[in-house]
N, C-alpha and C. Protein backbone atom coordinates (compact mmCIF):
# COMPACT_ATOMS: atom_id res chain seq x y z
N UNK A 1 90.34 279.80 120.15
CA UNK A 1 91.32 280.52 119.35
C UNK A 1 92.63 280.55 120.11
N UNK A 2 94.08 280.41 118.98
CA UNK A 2 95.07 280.33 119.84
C UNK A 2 95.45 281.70 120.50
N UNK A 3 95.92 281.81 121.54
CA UNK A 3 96.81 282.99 121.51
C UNK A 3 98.31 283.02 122.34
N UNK A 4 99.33 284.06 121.14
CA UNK A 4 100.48 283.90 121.55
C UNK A 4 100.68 284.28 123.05
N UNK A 5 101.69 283.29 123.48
CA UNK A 5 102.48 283.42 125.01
C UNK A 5 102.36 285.26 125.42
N UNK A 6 102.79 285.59 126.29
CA UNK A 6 103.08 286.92 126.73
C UNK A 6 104.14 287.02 126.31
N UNK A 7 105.16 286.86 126.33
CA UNK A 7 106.63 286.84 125.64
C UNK A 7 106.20 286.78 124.20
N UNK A 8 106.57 288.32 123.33
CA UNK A 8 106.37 288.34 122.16
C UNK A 8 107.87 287.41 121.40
N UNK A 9 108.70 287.46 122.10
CA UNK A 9 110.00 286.23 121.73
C UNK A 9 109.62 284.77 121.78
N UNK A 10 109.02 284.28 122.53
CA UNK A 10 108.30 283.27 122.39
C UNK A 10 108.05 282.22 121.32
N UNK A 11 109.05 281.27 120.65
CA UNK A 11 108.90 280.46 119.40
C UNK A 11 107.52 279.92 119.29
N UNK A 12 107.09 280.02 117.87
CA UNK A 12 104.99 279.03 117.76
C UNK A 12 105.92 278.15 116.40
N UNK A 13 104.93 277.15 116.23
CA UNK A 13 105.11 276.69 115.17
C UNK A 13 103.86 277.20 114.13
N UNK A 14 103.78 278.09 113.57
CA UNK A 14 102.67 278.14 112.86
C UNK A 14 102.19 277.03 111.13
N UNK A 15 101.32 276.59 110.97
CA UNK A 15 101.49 275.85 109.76
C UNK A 15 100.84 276.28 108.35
N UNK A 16 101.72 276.25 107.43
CA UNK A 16 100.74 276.98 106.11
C UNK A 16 100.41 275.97 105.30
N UNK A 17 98.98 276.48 104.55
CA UNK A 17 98.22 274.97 103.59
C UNK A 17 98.25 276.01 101.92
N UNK A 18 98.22 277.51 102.11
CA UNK A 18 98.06 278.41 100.81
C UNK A 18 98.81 279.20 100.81
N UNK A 19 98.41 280.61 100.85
CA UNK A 19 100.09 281.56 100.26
C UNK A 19 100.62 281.80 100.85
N UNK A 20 100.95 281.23 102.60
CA UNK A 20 101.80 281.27 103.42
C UNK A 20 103.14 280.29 103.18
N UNK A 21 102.67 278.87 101.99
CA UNK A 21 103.52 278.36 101.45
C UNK A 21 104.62 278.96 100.40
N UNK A 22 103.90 279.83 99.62
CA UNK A 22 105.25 280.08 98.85
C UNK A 22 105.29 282.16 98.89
N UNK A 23 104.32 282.62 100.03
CA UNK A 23 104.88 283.94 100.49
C UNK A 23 104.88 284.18 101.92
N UNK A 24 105.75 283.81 102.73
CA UNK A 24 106.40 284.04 104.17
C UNK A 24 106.88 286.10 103.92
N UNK A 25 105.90 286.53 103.96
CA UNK A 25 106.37 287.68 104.33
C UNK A 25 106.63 288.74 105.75
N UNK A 26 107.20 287.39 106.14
CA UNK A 26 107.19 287.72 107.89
C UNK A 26 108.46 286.95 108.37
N UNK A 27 108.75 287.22 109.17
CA UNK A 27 110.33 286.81 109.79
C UNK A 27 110.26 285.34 110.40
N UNK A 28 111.48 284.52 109.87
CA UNK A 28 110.76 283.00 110.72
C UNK A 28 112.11 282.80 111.03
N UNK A 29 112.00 281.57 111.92
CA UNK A 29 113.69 281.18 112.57
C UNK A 29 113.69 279.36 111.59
N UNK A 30 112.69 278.82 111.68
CA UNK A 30 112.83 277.83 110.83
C UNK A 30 111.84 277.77 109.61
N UNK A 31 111.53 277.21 108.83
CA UNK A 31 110.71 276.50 107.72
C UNK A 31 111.47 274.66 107.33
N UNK A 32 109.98 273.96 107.55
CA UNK A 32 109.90 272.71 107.16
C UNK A 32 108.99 272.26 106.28
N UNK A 33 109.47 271.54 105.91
CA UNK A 33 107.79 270.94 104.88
C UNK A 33 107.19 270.02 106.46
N UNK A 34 105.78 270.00 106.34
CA UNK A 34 104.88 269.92 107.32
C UNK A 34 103.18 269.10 106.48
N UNK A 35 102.66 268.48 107.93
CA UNK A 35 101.38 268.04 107.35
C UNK A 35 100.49 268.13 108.90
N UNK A 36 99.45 268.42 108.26
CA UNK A 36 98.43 268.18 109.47
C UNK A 36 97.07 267.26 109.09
N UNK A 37 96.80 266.24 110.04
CA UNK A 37 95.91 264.96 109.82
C UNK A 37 94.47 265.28 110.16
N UNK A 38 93.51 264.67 109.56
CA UNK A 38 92.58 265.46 109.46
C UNK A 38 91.27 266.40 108.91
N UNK A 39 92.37 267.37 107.94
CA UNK A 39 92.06 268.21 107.44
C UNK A 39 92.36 268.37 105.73
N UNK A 40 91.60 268.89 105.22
CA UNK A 40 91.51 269.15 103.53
C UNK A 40 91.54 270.22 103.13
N UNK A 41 92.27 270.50 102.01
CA UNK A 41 92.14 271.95 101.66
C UNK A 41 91.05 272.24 100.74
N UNK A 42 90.07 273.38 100.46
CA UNK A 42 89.29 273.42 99.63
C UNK A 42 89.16 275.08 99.34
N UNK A 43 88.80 275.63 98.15
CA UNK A 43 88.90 276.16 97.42
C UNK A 43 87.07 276.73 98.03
N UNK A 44 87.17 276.78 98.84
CA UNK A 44 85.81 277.26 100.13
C UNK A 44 85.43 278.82 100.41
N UNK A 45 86.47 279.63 100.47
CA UNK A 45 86.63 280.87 101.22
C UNK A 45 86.77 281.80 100.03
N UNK A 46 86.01 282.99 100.09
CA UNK A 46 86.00 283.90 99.45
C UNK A 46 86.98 285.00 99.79
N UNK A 47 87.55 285.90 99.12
CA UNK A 47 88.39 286.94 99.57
C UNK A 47 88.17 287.94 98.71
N UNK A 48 87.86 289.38 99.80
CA UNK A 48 87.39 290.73 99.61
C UNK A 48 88.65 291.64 99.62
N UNK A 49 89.28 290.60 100.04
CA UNK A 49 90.59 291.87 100.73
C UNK A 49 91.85 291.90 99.61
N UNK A 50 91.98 290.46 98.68
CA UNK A 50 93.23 290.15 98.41
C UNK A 50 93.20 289.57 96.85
N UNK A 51 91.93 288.26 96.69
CA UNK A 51 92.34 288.18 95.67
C UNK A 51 90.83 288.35 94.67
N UNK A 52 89.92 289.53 95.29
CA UNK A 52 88.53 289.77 95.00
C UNK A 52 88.13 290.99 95.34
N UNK A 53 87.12 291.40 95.20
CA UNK A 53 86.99 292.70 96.04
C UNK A 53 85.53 292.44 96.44
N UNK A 54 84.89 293.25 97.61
CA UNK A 54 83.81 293.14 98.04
C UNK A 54 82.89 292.76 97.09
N UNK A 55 82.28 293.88 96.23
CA UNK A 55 81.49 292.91 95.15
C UNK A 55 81.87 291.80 94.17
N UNK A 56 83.18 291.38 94.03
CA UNK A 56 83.21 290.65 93.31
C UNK A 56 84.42 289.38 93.98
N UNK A 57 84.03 288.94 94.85
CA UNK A 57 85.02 288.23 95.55
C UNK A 57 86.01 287.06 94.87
N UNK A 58 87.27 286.98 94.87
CA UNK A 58 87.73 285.68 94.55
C UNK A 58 87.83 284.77 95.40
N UNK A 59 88.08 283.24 95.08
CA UNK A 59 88.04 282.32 96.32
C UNK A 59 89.48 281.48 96.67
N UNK A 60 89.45 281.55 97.73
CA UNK A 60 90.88 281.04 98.19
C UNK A 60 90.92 279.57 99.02
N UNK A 61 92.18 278.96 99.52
CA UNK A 61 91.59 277.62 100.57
C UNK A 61 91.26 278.04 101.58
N UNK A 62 90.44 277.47 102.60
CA UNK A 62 90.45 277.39 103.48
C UNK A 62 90.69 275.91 103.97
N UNK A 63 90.58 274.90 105.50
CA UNK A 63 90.94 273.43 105.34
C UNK A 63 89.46 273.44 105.82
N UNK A 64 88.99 272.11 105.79
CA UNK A 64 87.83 271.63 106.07
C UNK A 64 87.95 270.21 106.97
N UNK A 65 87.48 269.63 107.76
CA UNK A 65 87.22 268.96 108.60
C UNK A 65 86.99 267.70 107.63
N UNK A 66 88.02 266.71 107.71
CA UNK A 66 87.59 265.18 106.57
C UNK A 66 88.68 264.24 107.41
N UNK A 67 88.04 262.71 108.19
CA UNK A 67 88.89 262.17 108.52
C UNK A 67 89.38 261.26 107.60
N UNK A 68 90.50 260.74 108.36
CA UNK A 68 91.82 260.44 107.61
C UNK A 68 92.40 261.25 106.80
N UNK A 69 92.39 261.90 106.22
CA UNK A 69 93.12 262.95 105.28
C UNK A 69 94.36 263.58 105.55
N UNK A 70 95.70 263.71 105.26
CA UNK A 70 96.58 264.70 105.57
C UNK A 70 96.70 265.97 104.64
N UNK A 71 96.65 266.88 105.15
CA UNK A 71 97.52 268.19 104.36
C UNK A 71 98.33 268.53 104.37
N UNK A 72 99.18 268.55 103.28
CA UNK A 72 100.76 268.77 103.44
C UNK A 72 100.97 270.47 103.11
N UNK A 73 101.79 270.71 103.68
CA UNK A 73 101.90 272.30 103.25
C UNK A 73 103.66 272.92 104.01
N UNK A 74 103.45 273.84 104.49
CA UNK A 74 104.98 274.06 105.23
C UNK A 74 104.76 274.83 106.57
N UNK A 75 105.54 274.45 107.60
CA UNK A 75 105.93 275.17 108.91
C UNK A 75 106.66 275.76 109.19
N UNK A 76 106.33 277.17 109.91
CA UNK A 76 107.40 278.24 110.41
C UNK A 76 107.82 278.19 112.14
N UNK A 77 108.37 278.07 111.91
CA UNK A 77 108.94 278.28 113.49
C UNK A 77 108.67 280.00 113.68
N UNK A 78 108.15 280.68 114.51
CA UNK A 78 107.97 282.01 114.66
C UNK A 78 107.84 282.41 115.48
N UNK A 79 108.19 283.94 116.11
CA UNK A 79 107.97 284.07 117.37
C UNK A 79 107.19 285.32 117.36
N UNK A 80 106.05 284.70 118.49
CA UNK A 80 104.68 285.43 119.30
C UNK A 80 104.11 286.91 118.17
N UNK A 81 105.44 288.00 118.20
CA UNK A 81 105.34 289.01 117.58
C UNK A 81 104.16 289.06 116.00
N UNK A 82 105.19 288.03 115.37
CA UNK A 82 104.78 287.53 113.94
C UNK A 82 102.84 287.51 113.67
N UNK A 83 102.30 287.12 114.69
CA UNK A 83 100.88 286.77 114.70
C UNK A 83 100.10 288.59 114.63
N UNK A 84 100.38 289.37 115.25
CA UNK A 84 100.05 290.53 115.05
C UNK A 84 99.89 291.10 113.61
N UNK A 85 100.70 290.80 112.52
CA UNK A 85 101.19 290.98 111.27
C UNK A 85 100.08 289.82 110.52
N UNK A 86 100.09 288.77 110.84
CA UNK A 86 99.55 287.44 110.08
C UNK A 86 98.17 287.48 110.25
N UNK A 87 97.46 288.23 111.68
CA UNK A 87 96.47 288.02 111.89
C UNK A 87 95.39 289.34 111.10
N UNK A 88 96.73 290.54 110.57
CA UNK A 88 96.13 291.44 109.65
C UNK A 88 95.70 290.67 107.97
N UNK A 89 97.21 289.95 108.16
CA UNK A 89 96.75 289.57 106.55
C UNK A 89 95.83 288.15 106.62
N UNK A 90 95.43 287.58 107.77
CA UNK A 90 94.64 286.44 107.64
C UNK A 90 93.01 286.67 107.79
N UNK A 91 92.98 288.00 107.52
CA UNK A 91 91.80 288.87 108.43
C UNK A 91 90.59 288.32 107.43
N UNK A 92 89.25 288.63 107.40
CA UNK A 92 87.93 288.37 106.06
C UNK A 92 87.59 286.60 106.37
N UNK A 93 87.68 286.47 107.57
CA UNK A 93 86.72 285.42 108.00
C UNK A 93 88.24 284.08 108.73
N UNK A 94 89.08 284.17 108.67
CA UNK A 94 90.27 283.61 109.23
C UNK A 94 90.23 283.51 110.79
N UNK A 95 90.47 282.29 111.38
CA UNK A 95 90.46 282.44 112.86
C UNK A 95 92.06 281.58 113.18
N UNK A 96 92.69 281.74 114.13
CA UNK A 96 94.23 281.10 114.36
C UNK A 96 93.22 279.96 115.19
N UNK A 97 93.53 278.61 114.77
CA UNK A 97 93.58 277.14 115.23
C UNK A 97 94.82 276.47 115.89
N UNK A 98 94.64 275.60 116.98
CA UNK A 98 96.09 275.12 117.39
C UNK A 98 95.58 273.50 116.31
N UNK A 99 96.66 273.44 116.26
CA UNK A 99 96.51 271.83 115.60
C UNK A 99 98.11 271.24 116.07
N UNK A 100 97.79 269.92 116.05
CA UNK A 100 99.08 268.82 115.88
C UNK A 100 100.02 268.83 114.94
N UNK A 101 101.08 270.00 114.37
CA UNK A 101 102.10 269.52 113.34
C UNK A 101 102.63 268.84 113.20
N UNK A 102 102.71 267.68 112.13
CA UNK A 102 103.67 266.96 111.60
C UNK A 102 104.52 267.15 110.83
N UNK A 103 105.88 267.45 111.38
CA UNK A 103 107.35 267.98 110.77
C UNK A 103 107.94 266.86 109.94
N UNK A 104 108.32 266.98 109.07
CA UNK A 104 109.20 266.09 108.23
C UNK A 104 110.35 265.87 109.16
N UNK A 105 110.91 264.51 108.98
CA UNK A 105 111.51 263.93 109.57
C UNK A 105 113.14 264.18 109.12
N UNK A 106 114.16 264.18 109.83
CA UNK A 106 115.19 264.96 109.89
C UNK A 106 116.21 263.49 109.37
N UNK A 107 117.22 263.69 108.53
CA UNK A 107 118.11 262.44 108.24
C UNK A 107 117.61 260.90 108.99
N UNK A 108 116.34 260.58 107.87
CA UNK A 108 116.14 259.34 108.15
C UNK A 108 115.23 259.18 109.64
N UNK A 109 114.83 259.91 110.20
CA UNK A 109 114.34 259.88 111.25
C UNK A 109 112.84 260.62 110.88
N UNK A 110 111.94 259.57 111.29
CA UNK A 110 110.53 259.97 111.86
C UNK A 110 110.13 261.24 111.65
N UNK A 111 108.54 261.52 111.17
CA UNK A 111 108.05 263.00 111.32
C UNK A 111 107.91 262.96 112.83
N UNK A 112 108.52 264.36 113.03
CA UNK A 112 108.45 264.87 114.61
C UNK A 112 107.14 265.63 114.79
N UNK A 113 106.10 265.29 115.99
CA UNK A 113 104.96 265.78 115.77
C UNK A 113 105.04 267.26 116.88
N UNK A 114 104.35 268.45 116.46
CA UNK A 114 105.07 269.45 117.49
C UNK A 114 103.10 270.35 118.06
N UNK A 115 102.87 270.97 118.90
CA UNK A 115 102.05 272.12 118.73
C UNK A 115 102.52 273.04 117.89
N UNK A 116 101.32 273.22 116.92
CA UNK A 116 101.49 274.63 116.36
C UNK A 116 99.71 275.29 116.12
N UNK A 117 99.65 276.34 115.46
CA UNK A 117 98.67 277.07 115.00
C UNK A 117 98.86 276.98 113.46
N UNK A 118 97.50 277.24 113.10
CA UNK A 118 96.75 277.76 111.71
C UNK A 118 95.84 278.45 111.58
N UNK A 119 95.50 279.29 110.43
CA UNK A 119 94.41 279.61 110.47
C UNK A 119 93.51 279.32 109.06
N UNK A 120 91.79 279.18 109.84
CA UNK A 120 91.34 278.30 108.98
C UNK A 120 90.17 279.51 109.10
N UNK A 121 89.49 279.32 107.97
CA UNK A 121 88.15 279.77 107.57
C UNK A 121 86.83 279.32 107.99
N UNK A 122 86.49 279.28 108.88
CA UNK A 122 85.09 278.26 109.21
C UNK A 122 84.12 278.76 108.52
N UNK A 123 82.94 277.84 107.85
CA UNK A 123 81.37 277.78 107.66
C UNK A 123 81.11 278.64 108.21
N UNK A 124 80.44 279.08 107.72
CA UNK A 124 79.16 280.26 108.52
C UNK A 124 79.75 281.79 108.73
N UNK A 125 81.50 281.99 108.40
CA UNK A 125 82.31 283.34 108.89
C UNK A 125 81.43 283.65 107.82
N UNK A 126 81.27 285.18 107.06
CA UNK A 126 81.05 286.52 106.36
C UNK A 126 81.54 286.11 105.12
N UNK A 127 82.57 285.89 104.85
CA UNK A 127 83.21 285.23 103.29
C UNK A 127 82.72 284.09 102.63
N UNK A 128 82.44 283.18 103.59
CA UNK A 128 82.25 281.77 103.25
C UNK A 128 81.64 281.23 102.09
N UNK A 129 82.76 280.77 100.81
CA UNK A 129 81.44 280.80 100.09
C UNK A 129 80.90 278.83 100.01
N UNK A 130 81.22 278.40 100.42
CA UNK A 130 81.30 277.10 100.62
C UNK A 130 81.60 275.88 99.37
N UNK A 131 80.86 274.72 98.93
CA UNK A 131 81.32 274.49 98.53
C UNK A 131 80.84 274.56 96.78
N UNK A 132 81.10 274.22 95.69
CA UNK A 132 80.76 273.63 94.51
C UNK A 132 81.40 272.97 93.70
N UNK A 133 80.66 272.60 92.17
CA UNK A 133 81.24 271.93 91.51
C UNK A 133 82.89 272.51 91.04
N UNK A 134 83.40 271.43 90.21
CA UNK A 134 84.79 272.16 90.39
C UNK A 134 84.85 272.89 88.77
N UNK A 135 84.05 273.17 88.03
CA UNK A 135 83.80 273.91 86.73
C UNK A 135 83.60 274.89 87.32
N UNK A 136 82.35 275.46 88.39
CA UNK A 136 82.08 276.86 88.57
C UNK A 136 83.22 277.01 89.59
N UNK A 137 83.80 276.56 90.34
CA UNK A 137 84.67 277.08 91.32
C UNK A 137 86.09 277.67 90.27
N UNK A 138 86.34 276.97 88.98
CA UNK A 138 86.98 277.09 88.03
C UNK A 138 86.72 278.49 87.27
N UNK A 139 85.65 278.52 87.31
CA UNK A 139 85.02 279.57 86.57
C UNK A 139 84.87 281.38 87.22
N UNK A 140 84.90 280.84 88.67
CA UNK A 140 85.20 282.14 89.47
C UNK A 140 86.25 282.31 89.64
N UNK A 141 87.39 281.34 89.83
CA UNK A 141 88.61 281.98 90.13
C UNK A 141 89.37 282.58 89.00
N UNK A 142 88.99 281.51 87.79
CA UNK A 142 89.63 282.69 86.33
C UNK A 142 89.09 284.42 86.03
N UNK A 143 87.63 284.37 86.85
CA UNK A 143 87.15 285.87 86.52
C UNK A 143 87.21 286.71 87.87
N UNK A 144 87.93 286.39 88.92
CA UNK A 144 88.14 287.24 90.07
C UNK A 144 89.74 287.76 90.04
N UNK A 145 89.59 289.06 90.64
CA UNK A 145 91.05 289.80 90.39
C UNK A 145 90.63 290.33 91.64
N UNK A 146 91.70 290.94 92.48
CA UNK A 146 91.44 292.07 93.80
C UNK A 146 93.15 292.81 94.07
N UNK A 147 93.50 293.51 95.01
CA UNK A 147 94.43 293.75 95.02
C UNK A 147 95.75 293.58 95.42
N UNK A 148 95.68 291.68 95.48
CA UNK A 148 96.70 291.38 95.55
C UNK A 148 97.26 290.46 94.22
N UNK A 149 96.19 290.83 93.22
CA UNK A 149 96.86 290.01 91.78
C UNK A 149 95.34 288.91 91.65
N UNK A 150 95.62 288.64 90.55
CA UNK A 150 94.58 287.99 89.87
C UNK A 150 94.31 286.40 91.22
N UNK A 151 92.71 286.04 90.84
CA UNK A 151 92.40 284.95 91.51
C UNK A 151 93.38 283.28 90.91
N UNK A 152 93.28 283.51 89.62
CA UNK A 152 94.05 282.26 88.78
C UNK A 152 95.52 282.69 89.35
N UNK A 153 96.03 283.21 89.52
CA UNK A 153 97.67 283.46 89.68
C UNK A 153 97.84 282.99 91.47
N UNK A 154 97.15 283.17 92.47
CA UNK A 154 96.92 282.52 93.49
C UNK A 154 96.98 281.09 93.31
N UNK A 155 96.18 281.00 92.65
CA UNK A 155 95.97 279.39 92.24
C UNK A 155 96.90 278.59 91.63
N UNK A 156 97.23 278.77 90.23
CA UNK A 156 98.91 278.60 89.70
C UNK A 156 100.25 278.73 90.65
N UNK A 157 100.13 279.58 91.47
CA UNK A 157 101.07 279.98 92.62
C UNK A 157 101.15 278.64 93.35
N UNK A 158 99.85 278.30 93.87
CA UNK A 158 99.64 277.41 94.78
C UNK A 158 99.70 275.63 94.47
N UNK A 159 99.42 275.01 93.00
CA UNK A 159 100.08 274.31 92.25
C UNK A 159 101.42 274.30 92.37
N UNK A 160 101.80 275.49 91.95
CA UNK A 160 103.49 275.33 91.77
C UNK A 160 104.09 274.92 93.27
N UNK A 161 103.82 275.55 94.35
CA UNK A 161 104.63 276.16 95.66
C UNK A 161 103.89 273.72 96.34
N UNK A 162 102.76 273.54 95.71
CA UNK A 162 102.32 271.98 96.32
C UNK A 162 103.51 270.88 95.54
N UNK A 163 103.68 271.19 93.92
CA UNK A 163 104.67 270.53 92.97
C UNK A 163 106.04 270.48 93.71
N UNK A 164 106.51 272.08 93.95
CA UNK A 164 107.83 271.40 94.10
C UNK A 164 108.33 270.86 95.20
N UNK A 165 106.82 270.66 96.28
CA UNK A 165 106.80 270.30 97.81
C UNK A 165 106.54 268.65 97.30
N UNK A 166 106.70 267.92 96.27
CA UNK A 166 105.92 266.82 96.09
C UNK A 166 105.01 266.42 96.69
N UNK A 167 103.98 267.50 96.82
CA UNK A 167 102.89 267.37 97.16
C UNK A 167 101.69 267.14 96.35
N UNK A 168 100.57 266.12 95.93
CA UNK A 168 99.60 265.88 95.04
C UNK A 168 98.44 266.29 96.00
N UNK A 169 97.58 266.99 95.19
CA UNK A 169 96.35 267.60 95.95
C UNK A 169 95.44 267.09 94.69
N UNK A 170 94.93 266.36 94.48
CA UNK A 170 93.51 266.23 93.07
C UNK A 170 92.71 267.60 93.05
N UNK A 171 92.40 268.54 94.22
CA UNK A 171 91.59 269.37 94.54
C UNK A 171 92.34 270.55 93.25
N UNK A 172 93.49 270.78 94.09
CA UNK A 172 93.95 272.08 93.46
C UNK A 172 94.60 271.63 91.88
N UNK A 173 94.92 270.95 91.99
CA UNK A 173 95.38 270.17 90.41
C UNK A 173 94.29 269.87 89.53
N UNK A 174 93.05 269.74 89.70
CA UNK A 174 92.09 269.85 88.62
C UNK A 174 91.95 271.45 88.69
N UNK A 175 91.29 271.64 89.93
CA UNK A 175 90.89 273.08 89.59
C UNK A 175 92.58 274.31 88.92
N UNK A 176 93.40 273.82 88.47
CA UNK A 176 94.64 274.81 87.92
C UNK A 176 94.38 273.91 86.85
N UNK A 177 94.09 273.18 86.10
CA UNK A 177 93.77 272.43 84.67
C UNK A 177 92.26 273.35 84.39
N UNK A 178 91.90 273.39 84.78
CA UNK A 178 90.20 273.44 84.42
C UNK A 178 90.62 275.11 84.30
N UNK A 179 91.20 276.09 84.88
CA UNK A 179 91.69 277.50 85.04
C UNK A 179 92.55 277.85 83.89
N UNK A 180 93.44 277.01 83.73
CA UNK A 180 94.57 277.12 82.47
C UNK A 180 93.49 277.16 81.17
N UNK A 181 92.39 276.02 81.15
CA UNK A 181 92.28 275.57 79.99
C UNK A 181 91.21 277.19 79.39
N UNK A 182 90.41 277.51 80.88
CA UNK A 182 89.75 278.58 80.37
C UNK A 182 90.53 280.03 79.84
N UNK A 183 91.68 279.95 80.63
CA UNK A 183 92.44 280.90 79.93
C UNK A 183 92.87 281.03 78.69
N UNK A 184 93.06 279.96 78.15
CA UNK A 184 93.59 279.30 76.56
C UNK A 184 92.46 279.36 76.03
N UNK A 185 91.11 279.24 76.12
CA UNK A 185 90.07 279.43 75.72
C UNK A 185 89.73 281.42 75.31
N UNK A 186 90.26 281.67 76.00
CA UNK A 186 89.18 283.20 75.73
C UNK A 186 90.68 283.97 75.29
């Protein structure tokens, strides 16, 4: 597990793959669009805290271990402090990972590759709900709500915040088709 420098001033690059993409509710000095190699996002992790409640959990990404794969998502430049705050709201089975960031490349120039952190959900944490077909994974996130807003609105959120990153995910783009359509349904 990473942990920040002693110097809570201290710049991290931290990297987001879900609602750290389109809600930074924490102080940053930069944001880039970003990818890390590797890793997949999946619709894996259950949440008690945010978008489910204990008995009735909704499910969120966590990344999963798949080679060759990139995940594109966005990077904060942040300092040390910030993780105290992130590591409350990353809490229900979340651990901080260092990984290799790949920064988008600046006027015509190369992705710059940097250290940073993430945090990922592993197999086997307390939440985990692992994996399934993408109808029932469809099917739980349209009927989970908790108290940070409905499970489908996470999801739609997270479509939108990958779209205007021109980012294509098949994962989250069926499962927000298959979510829409049940909504239009009932």
């Amino acid at each position: 597990m990473f942990s920040p420098a002693a110097s809570r001033n201290v710049k991290h690059w931290l990297f987001g793959y879900g609602s750290l993409i389109w809600r930074a509710d924490f102080p940053y000095h930069e944001r880039r669009p970003a990818a890390i190699r590797g890793w997949t996002r999946r619709f894996w992790q259950g949440s008690h805290d945010h978008r489910g409640t204990p008995g009735s959990p909704g499910r969120v990404v966590t990344l999963v271990s798949q080679t060759g794969t990139l995940c594109a998502g966005i990077a904060y430049q942040v300092a040390g402090d910030v993780f105290e705050h992130l590591d409350h709201r990353e809490k229900n089975g979340y651990e901080r990972v260092a990984v290799d960031i790949h920064l988008d490349g600046e006027r015509g120039a190369g992705p710059r590759r940097v250290p940073g952190v993430t945090y990922i959900a592993p197999p086997g944490n307390e939440a985990f709900l692992g994996p399934a077909d993408a109808e029932q994974i469809a099917a739980h996130i349209a009927r989970a709500s908790g108290p940070s807003g409905s499970n489908a609105d996470y999801l739609f959120e997270l479509a939108a915040a990958l779209d205007a990153l021109n980012v294509e995910d098949r994962h989250v783009t069926e499962l927000a088709s298959r979510v829409a359509a049940l909504e239009k349904a009932s």
